[in-house]
C-alpha atoms as a PDB file:
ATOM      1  CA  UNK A   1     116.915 103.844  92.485  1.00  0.00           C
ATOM      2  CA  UNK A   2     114.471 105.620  90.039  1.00  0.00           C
ATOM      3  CA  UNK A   3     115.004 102.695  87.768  1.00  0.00           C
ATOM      4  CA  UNK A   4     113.983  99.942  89.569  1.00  0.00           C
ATOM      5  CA  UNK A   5     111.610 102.434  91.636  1.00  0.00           C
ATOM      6  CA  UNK A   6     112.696 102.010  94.909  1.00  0.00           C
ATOM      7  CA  UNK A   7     113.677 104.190  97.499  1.00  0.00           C
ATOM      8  CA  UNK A   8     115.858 103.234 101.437  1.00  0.00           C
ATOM      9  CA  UNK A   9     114.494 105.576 104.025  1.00  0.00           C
ATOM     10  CA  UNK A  10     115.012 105.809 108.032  1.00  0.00           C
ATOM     11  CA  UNK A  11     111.852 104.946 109.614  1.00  0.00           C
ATOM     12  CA  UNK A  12     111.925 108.688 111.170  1.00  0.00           C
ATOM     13  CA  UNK A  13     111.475 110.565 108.171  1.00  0.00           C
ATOM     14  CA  UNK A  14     107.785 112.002 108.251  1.00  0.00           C
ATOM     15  CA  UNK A  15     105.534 111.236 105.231  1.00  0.00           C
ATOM     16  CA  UNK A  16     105.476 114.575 103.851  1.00  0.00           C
ATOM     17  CA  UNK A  17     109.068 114.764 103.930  1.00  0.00           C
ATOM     18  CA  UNK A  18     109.429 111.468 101.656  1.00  0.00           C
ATOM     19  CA  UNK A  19     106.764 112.478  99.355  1.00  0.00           C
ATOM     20  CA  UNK A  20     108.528 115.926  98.350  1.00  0.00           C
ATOM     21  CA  UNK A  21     111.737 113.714  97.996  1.00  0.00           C
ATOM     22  CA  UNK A  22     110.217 112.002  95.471  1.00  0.00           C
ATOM     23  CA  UNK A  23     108.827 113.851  93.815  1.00  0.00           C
ATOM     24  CA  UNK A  24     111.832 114.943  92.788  1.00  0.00           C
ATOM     25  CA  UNK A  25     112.817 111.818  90.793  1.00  0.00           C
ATOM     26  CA  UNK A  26     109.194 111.960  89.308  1.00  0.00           C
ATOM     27  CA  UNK A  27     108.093 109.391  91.938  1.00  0.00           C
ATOM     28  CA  UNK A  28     105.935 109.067  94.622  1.00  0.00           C
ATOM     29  CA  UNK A  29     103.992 106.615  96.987  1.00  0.00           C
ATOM     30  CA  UNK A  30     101.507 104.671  96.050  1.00  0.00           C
ATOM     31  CA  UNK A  31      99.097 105.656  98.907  1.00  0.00           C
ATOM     32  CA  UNK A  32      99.298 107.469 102.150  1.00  0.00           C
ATOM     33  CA  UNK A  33      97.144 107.986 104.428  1.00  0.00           C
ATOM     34  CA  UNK A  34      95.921 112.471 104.980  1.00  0.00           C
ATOM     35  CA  UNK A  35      98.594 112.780 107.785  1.00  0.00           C
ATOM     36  CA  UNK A  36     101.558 113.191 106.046  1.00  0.00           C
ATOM     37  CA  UNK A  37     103.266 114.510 109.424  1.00  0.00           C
ATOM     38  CA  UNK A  38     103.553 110.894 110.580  1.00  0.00           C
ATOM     39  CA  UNK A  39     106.476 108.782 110.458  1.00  0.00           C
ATOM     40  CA  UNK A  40     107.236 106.392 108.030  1.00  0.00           C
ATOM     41  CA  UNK A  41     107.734 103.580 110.552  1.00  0.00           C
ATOM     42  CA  UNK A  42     104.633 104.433 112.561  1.00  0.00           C
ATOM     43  CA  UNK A  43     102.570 104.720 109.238  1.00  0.00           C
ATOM     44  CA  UNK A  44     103.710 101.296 107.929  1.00  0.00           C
ATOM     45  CA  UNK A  45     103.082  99.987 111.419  1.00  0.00           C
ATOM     46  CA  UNK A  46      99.630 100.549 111.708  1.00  0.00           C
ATOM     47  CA  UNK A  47      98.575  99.218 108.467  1.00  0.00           C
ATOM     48  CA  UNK A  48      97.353 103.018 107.089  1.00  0.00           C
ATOM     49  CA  UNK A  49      95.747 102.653 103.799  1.00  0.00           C
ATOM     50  CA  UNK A  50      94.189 104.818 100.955  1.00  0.00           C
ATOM     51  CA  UNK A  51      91.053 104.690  99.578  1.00  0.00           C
ATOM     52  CA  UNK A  52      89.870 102.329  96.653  1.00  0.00           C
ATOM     53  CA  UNK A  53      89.954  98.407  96.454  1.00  0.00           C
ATOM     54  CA  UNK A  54      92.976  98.557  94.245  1.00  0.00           C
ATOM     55  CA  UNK A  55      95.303  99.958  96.375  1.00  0.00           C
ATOM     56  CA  UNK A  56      97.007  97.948  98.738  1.00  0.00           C
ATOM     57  CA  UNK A  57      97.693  98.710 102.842  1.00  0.00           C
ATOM     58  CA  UNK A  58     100.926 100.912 102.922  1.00  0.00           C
ATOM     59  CA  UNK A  59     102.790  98.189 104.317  1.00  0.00           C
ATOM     60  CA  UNK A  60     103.070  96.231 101.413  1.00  0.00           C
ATOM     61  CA  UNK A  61     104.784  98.760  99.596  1.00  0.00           C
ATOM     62  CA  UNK A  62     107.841  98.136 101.968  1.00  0.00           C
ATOM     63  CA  UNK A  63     109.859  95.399 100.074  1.00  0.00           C
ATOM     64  CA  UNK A  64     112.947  94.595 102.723  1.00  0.00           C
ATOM     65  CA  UNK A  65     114.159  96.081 106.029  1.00  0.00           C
ATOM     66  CA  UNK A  66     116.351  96.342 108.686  1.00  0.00           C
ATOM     67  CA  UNK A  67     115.408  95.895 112.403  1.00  0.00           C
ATOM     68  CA  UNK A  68     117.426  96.281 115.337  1.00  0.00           C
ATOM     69  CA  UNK A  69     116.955  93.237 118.450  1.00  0.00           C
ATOM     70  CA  UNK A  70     118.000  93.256 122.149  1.00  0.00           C
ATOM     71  CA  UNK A  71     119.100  89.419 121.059  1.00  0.00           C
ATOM     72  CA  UNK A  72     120.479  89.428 117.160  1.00  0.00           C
ATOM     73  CA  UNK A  73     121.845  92.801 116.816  1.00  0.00           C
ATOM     74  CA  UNK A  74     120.869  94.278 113.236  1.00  0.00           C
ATOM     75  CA  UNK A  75     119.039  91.875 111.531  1.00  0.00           C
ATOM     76  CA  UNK A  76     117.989  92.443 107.533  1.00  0.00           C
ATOM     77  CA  UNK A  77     114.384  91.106 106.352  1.00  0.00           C
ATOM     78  CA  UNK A  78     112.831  90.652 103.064  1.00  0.00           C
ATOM     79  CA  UNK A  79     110.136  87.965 101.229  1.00  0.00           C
ATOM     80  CA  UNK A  80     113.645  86.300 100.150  1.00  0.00           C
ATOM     81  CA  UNK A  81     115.771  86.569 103.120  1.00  0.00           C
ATOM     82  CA  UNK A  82     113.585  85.304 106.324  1.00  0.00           C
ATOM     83  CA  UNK A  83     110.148  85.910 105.309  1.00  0.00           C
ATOM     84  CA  UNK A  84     108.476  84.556 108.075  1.00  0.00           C
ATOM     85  CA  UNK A  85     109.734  87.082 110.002  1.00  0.00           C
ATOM     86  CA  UNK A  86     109.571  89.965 107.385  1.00  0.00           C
ATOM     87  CA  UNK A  87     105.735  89.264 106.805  1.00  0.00           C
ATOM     88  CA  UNK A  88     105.462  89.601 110.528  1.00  0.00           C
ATOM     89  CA  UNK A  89     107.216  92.969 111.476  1.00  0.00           C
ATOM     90  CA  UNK A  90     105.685  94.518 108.295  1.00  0.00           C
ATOM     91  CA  UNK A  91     102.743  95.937 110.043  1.00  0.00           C
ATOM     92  CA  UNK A  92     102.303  95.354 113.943  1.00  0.00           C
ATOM     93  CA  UNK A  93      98.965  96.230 114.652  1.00  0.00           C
ATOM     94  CA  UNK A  94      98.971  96.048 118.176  1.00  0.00           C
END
């Protein structure tokens, strides 16, 4: 949605990959880490961030997702819709 600046991805698609996507729409990320052959889920996972105190870890650029449990099937997260538990699978860390 170039509009509203948002973009859905699979958490397989490697970095580089998105970045050329958006580019496209005159978009782009607002950091990355160099290794733009890593996956989008692994990146946000690890908390990767840039460089400079202005720019945020990369897992706060994702705004909602979707995770799939052993115990509640498909499950949809976002700071509206349960964000306990949005705030928590953000970024594992471990």
């Amino acid at each position: 949605d170039a509009k509203k600046k948002t973009v859905t991805v699979q958490a397989g698609i490697r970095v580089a990959e998105l970045v050329d996507a958006l580019r496209e729409h005159g978009l782009t990320l607002q950091n990355f880490a160099s290794i733009r052959e890593q996956q989008v889920g692994g990146i946000i996972q690890v908390g990767a961030h840039g460089t400079g105190a202005r720019l945020p870890p990369i897992d706060e650029q994702v705004i909602s997702m979707k995770l799939v449990t052993p115990a509640k099937g498909t499950i949809e997260l976002s700071r509206e819709k349960d964000p306990d538990l949005f705030y928590l699978a953000r970024c594992g860390l471990g």
